[in-house]
Protein backbone atom coordinates (compact mmCIF):
# COMPACT_ATOMS: atom_id res chain seq x y z
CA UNK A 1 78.25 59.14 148.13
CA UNK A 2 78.46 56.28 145.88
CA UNK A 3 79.66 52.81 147.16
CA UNK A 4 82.72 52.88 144.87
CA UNK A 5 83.76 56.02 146.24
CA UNK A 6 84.07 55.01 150.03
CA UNK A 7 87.56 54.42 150.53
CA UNK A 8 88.65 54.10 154.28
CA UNK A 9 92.88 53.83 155.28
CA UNK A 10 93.04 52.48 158.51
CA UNK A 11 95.86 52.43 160.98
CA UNK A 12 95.86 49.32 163.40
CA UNK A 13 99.05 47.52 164.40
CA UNK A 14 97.22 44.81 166.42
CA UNK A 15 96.94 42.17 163.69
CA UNK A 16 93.86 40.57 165.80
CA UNK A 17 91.91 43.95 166.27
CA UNK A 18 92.89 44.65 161.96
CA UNK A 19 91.36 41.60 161.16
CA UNK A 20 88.01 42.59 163.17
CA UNK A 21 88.25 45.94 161.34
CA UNK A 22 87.95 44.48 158.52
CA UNK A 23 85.57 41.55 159.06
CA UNK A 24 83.07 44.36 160.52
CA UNK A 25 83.62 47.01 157.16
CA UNK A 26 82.60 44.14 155.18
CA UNK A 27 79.23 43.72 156.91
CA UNK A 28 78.68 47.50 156.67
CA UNK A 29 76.32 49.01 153.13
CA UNK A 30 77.93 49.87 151.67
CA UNK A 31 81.20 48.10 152.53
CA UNK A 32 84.17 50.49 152.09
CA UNK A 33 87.32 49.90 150.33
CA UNK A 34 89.99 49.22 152.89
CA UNK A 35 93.54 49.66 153.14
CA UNK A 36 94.92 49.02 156.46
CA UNK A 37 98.28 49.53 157.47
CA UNK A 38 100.40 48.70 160.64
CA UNK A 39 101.32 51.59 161.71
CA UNK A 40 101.20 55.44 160.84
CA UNK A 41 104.69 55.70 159.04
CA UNK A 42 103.40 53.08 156.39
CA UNK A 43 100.26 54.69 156.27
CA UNK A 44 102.04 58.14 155.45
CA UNK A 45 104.70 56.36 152.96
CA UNK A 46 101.48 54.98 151.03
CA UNK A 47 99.47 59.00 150.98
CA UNK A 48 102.57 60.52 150.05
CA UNK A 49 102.95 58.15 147.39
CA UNK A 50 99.61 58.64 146.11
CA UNK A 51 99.17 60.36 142.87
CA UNK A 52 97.72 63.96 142.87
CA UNK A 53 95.15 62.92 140.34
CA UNK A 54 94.38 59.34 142.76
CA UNK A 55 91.05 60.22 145.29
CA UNK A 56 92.26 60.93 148.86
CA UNK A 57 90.72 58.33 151.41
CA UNK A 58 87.19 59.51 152.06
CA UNK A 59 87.69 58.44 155.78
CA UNK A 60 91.15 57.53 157.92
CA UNK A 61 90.79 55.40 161.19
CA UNK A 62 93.82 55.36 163.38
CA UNK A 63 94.62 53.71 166.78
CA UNK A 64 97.05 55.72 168.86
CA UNK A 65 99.19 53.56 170.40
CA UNK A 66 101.28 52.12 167.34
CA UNK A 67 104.92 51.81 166.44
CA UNK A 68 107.45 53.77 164.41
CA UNK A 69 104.52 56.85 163.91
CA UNK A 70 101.82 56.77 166.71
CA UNK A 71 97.90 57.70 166.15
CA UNK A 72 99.28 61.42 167.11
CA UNK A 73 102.31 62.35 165.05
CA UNK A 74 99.89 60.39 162.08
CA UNK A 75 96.85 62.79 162.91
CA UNK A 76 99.38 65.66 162.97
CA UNK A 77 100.95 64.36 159.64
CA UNK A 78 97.84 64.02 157.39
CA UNK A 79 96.24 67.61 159.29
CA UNK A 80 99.28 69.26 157.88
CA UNK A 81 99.26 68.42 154.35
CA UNK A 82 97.12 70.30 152.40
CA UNK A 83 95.33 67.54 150.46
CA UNK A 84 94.35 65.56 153.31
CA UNK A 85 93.61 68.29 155.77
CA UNK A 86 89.71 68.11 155.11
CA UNK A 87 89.50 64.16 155.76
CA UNK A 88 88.03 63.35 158.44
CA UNK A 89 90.27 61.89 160.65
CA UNK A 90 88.87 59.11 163.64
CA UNK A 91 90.57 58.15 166.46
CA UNK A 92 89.54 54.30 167.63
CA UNK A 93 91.79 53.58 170.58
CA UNK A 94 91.50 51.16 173.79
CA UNK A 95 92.33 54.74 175.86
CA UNK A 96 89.70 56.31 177.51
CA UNK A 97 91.96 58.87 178.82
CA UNK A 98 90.96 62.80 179.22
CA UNK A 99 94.35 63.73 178.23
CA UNK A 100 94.39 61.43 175.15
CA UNK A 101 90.88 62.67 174.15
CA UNK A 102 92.14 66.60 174.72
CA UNK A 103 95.47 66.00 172.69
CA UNK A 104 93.80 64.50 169.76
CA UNK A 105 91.07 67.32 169.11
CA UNK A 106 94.08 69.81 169.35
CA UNK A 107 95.29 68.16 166.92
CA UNK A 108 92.22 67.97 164.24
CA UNK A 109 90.71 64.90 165.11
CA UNK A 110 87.39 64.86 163.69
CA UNK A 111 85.96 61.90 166.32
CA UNK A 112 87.52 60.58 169.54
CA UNK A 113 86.09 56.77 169.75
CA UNK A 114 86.82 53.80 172.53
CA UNK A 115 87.12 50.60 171.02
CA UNK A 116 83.89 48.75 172.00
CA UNK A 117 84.07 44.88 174.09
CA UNK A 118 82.27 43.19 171.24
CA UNK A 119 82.18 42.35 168.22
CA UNK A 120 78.64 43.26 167.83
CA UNK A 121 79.13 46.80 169.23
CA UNK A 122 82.44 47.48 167.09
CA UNK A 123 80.58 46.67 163.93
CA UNK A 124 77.52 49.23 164.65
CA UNK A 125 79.96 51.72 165.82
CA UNK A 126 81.75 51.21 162.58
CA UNK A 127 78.07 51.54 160.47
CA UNK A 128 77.56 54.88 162.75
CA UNK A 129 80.86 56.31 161.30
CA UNK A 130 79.87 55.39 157.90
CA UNK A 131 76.92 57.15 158.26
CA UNK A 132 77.96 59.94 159.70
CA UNK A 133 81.46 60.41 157.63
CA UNK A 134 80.06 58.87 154.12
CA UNK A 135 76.27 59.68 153.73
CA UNK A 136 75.01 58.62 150.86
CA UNK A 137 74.73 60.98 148.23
């Protein structure tokens, strides 16, 4: 996949943890576009505005716990439209609970992953997703 082409929406309404988000996806090669929202009801406002003939995100990153439209009712959103079904969809949440793990792959999402304690480990998590979700072509 080209550079230009990586285009990651991210959901984050901790304006502290955002910023990180985005200070790590710059370090990352290729660095992804970014558009980050604060919560999932923005998020879907801005893909339902999106043009058919506009690219889909090649990767969303969601936190669950976030006003208005949580990580879940976003993941069940976006897994319900046909356009953004195939996606793939990351959860990147402070919970490390079971039950939040089990309701988010019912729901479709592609990768379940705890928010690291450092900087460091956030921004090679981060390079592991890009890897994984955005190969290069």
């Amino acid at each position: 996949m080209k550079a230009s082409q990586i285009f990651w929406l991210i959901a984050e309404d901790d304006e502290d943890e955002a910023f990180l988000l985005r200070s790590c996806c710059r370090r990352l090669l290729p660095p992804p576009a970014l558009s980050i929202f604060m919560d999932g009801a923005k998020a879907v406002d801005f893909l339902s505005q999106t043009a058919e003939a506009v690219q889909p995100p090649t990767l969303i990153i969601s936190d669950l716990k976030m006003p208005n439209l949580d990580g879940f009712e976003f993941l069940a959103w976006v897994k319900g439209q046909s356009r953004f079904r195939q996606v793939p969809f990351v959860i990147l949440t402070n919970s490390n609970l079971e039950l939040d793990r089990s309701k988010a792959r019912a729901l479709g999402a592609d990768e379940y992953l705890v928010k690291p304690p450092t900087l460091e480990e956030l921004e090679k998590m981060l390079l592991a997703v890009l890897n994984r979700w955005c190969p290069p072509d």
